[in-house]
Protein backbone atom coordinates (compact mmCIF):
# COMPACT_ATOMS: atom_id res chain seq x y z
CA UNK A 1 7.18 29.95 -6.89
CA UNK A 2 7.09 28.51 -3.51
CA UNK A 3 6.71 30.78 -0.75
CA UNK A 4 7.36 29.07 2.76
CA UNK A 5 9.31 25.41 3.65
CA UNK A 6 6.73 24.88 6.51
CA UNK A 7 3.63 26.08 7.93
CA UNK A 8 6.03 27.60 11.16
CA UNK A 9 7.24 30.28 8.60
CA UNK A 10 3.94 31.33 7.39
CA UNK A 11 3.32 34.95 8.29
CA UNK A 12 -0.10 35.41 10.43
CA UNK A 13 -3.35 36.23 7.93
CA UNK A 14 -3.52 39.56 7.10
CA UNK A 15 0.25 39.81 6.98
CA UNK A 16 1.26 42.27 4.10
CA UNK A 17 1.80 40.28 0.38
CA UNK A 18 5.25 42.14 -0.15
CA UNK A 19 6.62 41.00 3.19
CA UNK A 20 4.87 37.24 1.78
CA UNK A 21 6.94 37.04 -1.61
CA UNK A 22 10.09 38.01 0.03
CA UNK A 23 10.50 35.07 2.31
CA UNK A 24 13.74 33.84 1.90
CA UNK A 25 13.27 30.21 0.79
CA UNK A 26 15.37 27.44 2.81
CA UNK A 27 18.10 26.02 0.64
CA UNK A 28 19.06 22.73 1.38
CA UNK A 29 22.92 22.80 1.54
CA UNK A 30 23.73 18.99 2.78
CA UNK A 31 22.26 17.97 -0.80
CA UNK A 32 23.83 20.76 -3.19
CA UNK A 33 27.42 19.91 -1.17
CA UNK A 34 27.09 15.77 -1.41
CA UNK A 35 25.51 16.53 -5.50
CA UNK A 36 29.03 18.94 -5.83
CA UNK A 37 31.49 16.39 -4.83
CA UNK A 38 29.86 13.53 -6.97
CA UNK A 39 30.02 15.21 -9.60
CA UNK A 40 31.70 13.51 -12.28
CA UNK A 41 31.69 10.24 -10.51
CA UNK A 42 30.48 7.16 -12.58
CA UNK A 43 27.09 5.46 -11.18
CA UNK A 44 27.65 1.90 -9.98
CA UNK A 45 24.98 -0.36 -12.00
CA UNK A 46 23.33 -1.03 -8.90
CA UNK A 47 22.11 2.32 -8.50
CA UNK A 48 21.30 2.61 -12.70
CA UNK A 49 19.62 -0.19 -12.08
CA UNK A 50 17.72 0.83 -8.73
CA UNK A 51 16.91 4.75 -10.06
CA UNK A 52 14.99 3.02 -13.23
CA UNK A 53 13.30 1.39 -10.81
CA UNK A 54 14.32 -2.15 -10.81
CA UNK A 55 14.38 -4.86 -8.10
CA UNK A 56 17.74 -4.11 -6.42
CA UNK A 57 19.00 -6.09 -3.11
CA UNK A 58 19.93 -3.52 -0.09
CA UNK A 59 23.23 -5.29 -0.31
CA UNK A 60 24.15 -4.09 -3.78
CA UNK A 61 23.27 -0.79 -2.66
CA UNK A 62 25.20 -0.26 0.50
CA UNK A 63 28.09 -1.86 -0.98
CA UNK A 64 31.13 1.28 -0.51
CA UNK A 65 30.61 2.55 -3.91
CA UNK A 66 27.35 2.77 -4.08
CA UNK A 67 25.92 4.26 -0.41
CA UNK A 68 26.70 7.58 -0.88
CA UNK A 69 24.99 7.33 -4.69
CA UNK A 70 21.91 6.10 -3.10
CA UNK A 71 21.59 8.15 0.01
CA UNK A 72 21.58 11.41 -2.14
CA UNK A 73 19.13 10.09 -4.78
CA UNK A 74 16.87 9.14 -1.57
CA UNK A 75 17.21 12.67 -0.14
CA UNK A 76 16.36 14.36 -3.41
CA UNK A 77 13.23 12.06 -3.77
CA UNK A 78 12.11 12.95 -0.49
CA UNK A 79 12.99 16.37 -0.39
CA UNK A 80 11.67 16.94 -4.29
CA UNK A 81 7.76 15.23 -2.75
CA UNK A 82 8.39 17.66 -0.01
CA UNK A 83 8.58 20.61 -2.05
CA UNK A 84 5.52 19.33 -4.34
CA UNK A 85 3.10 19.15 -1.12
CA UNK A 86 3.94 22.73 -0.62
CA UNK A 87 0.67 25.24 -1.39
CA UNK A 88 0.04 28.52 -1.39
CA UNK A 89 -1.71 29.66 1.77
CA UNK A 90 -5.13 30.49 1.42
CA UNK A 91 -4.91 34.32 2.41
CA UNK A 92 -1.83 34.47 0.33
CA UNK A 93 -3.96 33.46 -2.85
CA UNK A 94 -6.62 35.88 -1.62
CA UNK A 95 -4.20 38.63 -1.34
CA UNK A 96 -2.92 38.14 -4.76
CA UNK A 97 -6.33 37.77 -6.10
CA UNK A 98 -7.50 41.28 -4.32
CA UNK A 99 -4.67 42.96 -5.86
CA UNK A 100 -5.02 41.59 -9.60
CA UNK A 101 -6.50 44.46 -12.02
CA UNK A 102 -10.72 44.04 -12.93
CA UNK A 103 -9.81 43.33 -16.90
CA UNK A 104 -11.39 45.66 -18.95
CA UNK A 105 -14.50 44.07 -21.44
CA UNK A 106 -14.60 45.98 -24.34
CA UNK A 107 -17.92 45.26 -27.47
CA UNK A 108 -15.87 45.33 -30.65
């Protein structure tokens, strides 16, 4: 679960945890629109070749056909190592730790 898109949005230590998990996460529209309308549409090879990670020429991939392929396979990649640097703030993972249950040892 992530709980903020940047460190602005990160409530102030000591900031209640139920106010903390209900932090509307920011959606990122652009991509989920451009993913939408290509939907359907055949890759160009260029791009096959490019996402398998391949030696592709700039050229091939700004041709018409292939820009808009590309452009939203960058934005993903950037915006999917965005979303992997993202950590749970310290006093949040204190917060949740203070309010976990002491289990209960029993001698069988």
């Amino acid at each position: 679960m992530m709980l903020h898109d940047n460190p602005e949005s990160r409530p102030e230590t000591g900031a209640s945890l139920d106010h903390t998990l209900r932090t509307p996460v920011a959606a990122t529209p652009q991509l989920a629109d451009d993913a939408e309308s290509m939907a359907g549409t055949p890759l160009p090879d260029a791009v096959h070749r490019w996402l398998d990670g391949e030696p592709v020429s700039e050229e091939l991939l700004a041709a018409p056909e292939a820009a808009p392929v590309a452009a939203l396979w960058s934005a993903l990649g950037r915006e999917t190592a965005r979303r992997r640097a993202v950590v749970t703030p310290p006093h949040v993972a204190a917060l949740i730790m203070d309010r976990l249950e002491t289990p209960v040892v029993r001698d069988d």
